[in-house]
Protein backbone atom coordinates (compact mmCIF):
# COMPACT_ATOMS: atom_id res chain seq x y z
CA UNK A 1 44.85 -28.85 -34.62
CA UNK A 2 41.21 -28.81 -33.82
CA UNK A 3 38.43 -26.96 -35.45
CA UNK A 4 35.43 -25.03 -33.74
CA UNK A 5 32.26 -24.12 -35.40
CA UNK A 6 30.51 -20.70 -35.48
CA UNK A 7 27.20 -21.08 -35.55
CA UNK A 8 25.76 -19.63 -39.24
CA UNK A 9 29.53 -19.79 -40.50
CA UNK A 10 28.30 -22.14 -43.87
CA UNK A 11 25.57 -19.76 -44.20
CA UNK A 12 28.36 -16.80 -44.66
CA UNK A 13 30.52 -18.85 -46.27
CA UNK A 14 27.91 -19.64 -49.24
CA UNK A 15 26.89 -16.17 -48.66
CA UNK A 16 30.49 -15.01 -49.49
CA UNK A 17 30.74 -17.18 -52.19
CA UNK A 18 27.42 -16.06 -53.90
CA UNK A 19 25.36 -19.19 -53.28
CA UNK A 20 21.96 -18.23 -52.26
CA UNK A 21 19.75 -21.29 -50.40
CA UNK A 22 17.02 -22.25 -52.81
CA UNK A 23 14.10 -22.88 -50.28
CA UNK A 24 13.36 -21.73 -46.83
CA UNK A 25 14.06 -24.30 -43.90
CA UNK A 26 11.11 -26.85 -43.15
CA UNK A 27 10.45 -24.92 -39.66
CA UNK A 28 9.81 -21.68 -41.55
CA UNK A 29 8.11 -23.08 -44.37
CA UNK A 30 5.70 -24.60 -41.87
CA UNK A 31 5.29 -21.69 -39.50
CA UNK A 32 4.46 -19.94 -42.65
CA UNK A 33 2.04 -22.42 -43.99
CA UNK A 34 0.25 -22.61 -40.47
CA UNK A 35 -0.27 -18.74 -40.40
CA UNK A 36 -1.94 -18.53 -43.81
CA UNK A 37 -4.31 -21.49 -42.99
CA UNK A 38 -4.76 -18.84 -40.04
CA UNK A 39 -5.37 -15.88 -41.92
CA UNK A 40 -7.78 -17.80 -44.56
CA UNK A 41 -10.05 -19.58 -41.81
CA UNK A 42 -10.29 -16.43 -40.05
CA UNK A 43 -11.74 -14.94 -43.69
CA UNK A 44 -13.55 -17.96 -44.09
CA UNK A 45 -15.15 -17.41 -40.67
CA UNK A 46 -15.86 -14.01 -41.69
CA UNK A 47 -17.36 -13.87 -44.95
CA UNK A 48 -19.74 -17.23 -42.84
CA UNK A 49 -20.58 -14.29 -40.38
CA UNK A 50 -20.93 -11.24 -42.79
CA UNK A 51 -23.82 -13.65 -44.81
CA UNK A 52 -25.78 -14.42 -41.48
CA UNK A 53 -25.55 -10.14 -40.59
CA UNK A 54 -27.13 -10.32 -44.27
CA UNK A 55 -29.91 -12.78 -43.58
CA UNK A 56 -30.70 -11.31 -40.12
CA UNK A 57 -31.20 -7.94 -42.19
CA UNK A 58 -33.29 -8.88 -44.32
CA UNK A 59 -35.20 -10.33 -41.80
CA UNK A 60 -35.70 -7.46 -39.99
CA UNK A 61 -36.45 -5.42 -42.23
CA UNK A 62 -39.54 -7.58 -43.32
CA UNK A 63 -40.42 -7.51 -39.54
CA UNK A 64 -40.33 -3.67 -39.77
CA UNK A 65 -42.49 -3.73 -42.80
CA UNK A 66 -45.15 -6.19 -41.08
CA UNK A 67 -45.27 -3.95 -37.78
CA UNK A 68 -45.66 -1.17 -39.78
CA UNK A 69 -48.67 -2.37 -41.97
CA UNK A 70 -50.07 -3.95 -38.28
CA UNK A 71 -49.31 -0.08 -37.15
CA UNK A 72 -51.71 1.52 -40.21
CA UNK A 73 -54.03 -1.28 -39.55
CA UNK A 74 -54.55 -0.74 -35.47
CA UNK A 75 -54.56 3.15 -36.38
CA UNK A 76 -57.64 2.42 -38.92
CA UNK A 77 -59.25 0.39 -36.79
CA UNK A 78 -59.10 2.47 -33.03
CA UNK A 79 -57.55 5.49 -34.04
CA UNK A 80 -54.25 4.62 -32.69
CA UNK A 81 -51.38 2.34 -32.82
CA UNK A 82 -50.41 2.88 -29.01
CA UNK A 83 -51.37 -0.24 -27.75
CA UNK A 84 -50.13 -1.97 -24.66
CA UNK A 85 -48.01 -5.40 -26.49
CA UNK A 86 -48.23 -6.95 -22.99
CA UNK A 87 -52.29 -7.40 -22.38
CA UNK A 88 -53.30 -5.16 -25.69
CA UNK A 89 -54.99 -2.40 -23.61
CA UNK A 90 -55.52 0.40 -26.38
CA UNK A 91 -53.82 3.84 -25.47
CA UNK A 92 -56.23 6.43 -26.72
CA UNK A 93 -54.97 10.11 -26.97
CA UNK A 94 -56.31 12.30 -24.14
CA UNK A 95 -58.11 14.97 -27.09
CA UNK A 96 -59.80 12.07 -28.94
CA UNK A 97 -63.05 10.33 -27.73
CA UNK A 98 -62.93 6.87 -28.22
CA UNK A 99 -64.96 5.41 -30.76
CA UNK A 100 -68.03 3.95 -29.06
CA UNK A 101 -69.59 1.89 -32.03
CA UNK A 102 -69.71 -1.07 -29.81
C-alpha cells in the first residue's frame, strides 16, 4: 500500500512528540540576517546625516553671529544696516538726514 505525504506532517509529528527544531531554517535565518543589516545601515546612515545637520548648525550660527557684528558695524558707520546686498546702495530712514561728512 502506498504512502502520501502531507506537507508539514514531520513538523507535527515532532511537534506531537515534544521535539522542538533547534535552529530556524537557512531561508529564515537569512531573511532575518538581511533585514538587520537593513535596519543597522539605515541607523548608520542616520546618525552620518544627524552629524552633518550638526556641522551645518554650527555653521550657521557663526554666520548669524558675523552678519550680526557686520549689522552693528554698518549701523555705526551710516546709521543703518539697510543696505541693498546686490550693489550696496545704503537705505537711509526717511526721518534721518544722512550724514554728510564726506
Amino acid at each position: 500500500m502506498a504512502t502520501t505525504k502531507t506537507k508539514g506532517t514531520n513538523s507535527k509529528i515532532k511537534e506531537l512528540k515534544g521535539v522542538r527544531p533547534e535552529k530556524v531554517t537557512e531561508e529564515q535565518l537569512k531573511k532575518i540576517q538581511d533585514i538587520v543589516d537593513k535596519v543597522n545601515q539605515t541607523q548608520m546612515n542616520i546618525g552620518q546625516l544627524e552629524a552633518r545637520k550638526h556641522q551645518a548648525l554650527h555653521f550657521l550660527s557663526g554666520a548669524n553671529d558675523e552678519l550680526g557684528r557686520i549689522q552693528t558695524e554698518m549701523v555705526n558707520d551710516y546709521g543703518t544696516n539697510d543696505i541693498n546686498i546686490q550693489d550696496g546702495t545704503i537705505n537711509y530712514p526717511a526721518d534721518v538726514e544722512a550724514n554728510k561728512e564726506d
